[in-house]
PDB file of N, CA and C in Angstrom:
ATOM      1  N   UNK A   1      58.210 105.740 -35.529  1.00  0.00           N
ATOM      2  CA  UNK A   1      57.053 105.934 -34.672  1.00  0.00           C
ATOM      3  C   UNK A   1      57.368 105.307 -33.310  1.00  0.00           C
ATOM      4  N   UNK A   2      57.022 105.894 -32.250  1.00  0.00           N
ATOM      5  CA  UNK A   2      57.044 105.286 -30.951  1.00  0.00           C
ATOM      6  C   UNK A   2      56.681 104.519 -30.585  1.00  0.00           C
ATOM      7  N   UNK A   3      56.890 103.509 -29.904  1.00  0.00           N
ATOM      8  CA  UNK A   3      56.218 102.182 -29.738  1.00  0.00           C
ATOM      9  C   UNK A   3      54.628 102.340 -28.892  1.00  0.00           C
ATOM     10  N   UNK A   4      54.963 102.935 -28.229  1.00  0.00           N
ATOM     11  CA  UNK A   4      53.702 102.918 -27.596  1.00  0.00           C
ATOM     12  C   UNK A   4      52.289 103.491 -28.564  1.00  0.00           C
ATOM     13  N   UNK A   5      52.679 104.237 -29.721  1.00  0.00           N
ATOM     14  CA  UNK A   5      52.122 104.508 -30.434  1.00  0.00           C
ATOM     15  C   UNK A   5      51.392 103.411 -31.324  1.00  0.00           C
ATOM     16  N   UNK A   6      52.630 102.429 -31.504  1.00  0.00           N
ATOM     17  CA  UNK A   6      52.418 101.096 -32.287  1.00  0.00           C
ATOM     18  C   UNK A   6      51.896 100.317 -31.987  1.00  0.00           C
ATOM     19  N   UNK A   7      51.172 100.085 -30.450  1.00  0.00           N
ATOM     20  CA  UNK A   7      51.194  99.413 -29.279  1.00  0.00           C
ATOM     21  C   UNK A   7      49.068  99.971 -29.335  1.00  0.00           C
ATOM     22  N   UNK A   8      49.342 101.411 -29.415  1.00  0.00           N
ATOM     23  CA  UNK A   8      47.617 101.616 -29.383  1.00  0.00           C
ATOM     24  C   UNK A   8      47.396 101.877 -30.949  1.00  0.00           C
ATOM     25  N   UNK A   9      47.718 101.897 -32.029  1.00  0.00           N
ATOM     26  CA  UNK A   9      47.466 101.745 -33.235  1.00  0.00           C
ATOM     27  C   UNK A   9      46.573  99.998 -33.555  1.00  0.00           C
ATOM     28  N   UNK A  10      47.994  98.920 -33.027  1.00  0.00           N
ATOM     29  CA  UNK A  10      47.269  97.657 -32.567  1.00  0.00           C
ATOM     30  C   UNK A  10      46.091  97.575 -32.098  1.00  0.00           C
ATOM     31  N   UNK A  11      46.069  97.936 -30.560  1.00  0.00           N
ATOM     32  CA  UNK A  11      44.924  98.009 -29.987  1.00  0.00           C
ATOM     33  C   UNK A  11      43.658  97.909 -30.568  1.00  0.00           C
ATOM     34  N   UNK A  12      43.787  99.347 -31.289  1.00  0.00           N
ATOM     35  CA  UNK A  12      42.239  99.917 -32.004  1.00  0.00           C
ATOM     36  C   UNK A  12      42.007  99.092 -33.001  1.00  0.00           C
ATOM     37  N   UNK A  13      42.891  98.478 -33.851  1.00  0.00           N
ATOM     38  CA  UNK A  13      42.764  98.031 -35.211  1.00  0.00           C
ATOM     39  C   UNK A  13      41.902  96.425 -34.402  1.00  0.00           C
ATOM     40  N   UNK A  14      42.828  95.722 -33.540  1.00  0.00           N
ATOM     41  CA  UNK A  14      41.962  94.396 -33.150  1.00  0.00           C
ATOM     42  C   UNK A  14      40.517  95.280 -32.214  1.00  0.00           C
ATOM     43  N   UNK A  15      39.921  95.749 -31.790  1.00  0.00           N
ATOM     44  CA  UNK A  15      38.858  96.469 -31.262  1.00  0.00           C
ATOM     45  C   UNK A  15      37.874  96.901 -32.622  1.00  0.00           C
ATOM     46  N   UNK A  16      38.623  97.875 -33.208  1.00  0.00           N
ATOM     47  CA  UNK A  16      37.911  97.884 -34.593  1.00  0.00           C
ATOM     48  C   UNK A  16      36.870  96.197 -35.493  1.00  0.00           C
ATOM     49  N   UNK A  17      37.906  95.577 -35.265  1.00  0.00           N
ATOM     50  CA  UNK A  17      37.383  94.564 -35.752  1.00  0.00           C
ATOM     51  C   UNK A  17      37.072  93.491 -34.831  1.00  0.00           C
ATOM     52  N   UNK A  18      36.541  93.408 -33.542  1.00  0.00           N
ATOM     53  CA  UNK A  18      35.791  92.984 -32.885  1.00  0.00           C
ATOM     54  C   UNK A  18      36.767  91.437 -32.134  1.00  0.00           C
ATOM     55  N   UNK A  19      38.295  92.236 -32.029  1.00  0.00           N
ATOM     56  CA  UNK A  19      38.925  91.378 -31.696  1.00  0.00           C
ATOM     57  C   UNK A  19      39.457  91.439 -29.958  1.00  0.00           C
ATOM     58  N   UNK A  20      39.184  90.782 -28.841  1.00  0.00           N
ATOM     59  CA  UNK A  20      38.782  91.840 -27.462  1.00  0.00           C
ATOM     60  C   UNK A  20      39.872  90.764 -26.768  1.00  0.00           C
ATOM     61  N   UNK A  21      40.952  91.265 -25.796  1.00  0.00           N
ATOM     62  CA  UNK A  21      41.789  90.599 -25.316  1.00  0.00           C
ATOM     63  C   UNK A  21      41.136  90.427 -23.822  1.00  0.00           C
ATOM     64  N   UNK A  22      41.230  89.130 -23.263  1.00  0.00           N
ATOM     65  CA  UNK A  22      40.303  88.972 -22.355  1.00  0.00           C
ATOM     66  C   UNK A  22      41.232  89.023 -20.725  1.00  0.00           C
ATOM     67  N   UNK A  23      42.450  88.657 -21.019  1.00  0.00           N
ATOM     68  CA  UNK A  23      43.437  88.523 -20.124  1.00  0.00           C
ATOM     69  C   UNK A  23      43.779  89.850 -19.308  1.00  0.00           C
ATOM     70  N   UNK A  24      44.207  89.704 -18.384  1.00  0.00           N
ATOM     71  CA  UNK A  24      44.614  90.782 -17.175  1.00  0.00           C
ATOM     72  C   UNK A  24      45.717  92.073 -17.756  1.00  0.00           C
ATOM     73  N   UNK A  25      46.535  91.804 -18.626  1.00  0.00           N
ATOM     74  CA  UNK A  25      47.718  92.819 -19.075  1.00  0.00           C
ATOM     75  C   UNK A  25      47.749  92.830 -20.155  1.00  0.00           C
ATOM     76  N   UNK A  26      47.751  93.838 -21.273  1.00  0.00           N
ATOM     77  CA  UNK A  26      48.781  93.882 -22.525  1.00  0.00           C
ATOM     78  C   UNK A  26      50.720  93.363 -22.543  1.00  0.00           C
ATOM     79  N   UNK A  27      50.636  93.116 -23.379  1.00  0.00           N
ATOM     80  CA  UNK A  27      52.047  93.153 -23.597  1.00  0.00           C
ATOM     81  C   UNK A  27      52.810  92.003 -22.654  1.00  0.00           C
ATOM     82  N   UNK A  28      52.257  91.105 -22.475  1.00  0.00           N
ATOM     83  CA  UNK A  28      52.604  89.591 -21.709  1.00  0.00           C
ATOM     84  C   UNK A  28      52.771  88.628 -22.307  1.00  0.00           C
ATOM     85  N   UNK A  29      53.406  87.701 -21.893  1.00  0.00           N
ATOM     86  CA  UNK A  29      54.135  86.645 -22.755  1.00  0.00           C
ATOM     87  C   UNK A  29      52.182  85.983 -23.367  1.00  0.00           C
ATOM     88  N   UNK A  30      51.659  85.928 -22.623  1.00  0.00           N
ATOM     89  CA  UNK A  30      49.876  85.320 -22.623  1.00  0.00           C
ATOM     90  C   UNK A  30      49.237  86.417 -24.078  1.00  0.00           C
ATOM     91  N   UNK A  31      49.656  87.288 -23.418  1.00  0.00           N
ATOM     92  CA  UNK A  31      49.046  88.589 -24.774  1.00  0.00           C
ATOM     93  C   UNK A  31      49.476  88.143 -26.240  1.00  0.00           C
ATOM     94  N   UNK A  32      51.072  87.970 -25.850  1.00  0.00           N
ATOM     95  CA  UNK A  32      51.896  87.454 -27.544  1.00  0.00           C
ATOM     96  C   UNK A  32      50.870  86.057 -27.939  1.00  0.00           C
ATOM     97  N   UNK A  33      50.733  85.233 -26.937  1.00  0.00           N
ATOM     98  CA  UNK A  33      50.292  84.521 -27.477  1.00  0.00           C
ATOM     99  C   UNK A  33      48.798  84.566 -28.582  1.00  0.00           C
ATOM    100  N   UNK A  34      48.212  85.114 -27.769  1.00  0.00           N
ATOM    101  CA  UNK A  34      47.036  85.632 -28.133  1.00  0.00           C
ATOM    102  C   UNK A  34      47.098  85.977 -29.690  1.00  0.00           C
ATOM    103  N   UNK A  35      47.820  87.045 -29.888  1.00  0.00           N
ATOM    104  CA  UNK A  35      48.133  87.684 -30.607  1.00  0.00           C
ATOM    105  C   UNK A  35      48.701  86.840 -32.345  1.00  0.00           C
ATOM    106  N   UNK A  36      49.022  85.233 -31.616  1.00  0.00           N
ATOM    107  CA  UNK A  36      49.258  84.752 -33.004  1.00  0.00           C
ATOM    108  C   UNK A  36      48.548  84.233 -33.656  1.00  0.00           C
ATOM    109  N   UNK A  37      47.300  83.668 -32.860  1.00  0.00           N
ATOM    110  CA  UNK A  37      46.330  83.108 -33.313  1.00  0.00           C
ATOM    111  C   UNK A  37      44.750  84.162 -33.710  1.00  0.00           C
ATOM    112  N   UNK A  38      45.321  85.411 -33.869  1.00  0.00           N
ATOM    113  CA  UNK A  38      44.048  86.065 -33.931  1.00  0.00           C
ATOM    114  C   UNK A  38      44.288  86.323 -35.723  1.00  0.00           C
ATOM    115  N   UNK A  39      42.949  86.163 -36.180  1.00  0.00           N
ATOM    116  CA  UNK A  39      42.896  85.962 -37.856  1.00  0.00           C
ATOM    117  C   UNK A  39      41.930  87.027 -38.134  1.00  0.00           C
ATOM    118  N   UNK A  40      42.194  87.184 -39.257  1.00  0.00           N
ATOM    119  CA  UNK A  40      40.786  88.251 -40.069  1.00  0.00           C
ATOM    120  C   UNK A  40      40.631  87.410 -41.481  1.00  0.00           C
ATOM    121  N   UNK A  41      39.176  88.447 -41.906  1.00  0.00           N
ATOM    122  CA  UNK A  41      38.585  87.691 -42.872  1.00  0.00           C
ATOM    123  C   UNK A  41      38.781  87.965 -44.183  1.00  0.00           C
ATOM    124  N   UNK A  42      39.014  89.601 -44.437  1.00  0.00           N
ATOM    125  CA  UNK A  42      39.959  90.218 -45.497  1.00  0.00           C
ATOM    126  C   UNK A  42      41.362  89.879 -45.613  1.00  0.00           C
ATOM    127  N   UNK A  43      42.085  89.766 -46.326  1.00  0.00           N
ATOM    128  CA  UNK A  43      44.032  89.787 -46.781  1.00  0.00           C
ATOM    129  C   UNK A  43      44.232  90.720 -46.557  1.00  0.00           C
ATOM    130  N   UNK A  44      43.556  92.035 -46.999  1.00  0.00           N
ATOM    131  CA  UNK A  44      44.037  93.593 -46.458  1.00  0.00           C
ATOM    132  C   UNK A  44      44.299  93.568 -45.027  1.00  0.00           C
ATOM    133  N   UNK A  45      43.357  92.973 -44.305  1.00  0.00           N
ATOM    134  CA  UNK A  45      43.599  93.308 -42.885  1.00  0.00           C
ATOM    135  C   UNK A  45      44.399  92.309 -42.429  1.00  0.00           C
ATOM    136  N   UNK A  46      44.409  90.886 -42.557  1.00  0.00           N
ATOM    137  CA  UNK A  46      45.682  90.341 -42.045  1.00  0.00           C
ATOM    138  C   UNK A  46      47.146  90.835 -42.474  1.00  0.00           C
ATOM    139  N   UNK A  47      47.096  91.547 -43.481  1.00  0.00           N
ATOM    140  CA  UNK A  47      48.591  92.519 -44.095  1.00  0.00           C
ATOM    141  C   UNK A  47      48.729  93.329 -43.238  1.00  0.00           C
ATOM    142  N   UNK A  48      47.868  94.632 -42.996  1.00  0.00           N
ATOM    143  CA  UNK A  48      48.163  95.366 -41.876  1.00  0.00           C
ATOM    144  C   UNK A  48      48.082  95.106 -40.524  1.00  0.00           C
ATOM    145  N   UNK A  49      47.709  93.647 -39.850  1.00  0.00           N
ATOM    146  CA  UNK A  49      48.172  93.414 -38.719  1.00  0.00           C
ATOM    147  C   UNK A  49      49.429  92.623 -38.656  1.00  0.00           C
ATOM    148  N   UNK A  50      49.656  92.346 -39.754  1.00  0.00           N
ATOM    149  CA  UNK A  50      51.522  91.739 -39.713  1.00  0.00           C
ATOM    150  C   UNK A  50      52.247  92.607 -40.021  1.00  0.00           C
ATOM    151  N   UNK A  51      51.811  94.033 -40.367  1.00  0.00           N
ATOM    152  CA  UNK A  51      53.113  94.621 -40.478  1.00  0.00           C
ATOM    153  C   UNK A  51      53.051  95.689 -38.815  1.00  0.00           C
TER     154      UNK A  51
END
C-alpha cells in the first residue's frame, strides 16, 4: 500500500476516535511525537494503531 495511503488511513482512524492533532504539520518530528503518547481504550484499537 502507498504510504500516503497509510498516512490518511492513520489520520481517520485517530479522528474516528476523537484523537485531533493540534500542531501546524503532519508528519514532523512534533507529530511523531504526538503520535507515541496517543492511547485508546479498547486492545483492538491500540493493535490496529501499532500496526
Amino acid at each position: 500500500m502507498p504510504a500516503h495511503l497509510k498516512d490518511q488511513r492513520l489520520k481517520a482512524m485517530l479522528l474516528r476516535h476523537g484523537h485531533r492533532y493540534t500542531g501546524c504539520s503532519f508528519w514532523t518530528e512534533a507529530h511523531r511525537r504526538y503520535l507515541t503518547i496517543v492511547s485508546f481504550t479498547q486492545p483492538a484499537q491500540a493493535i490496529a494503531f501499532a500496526e
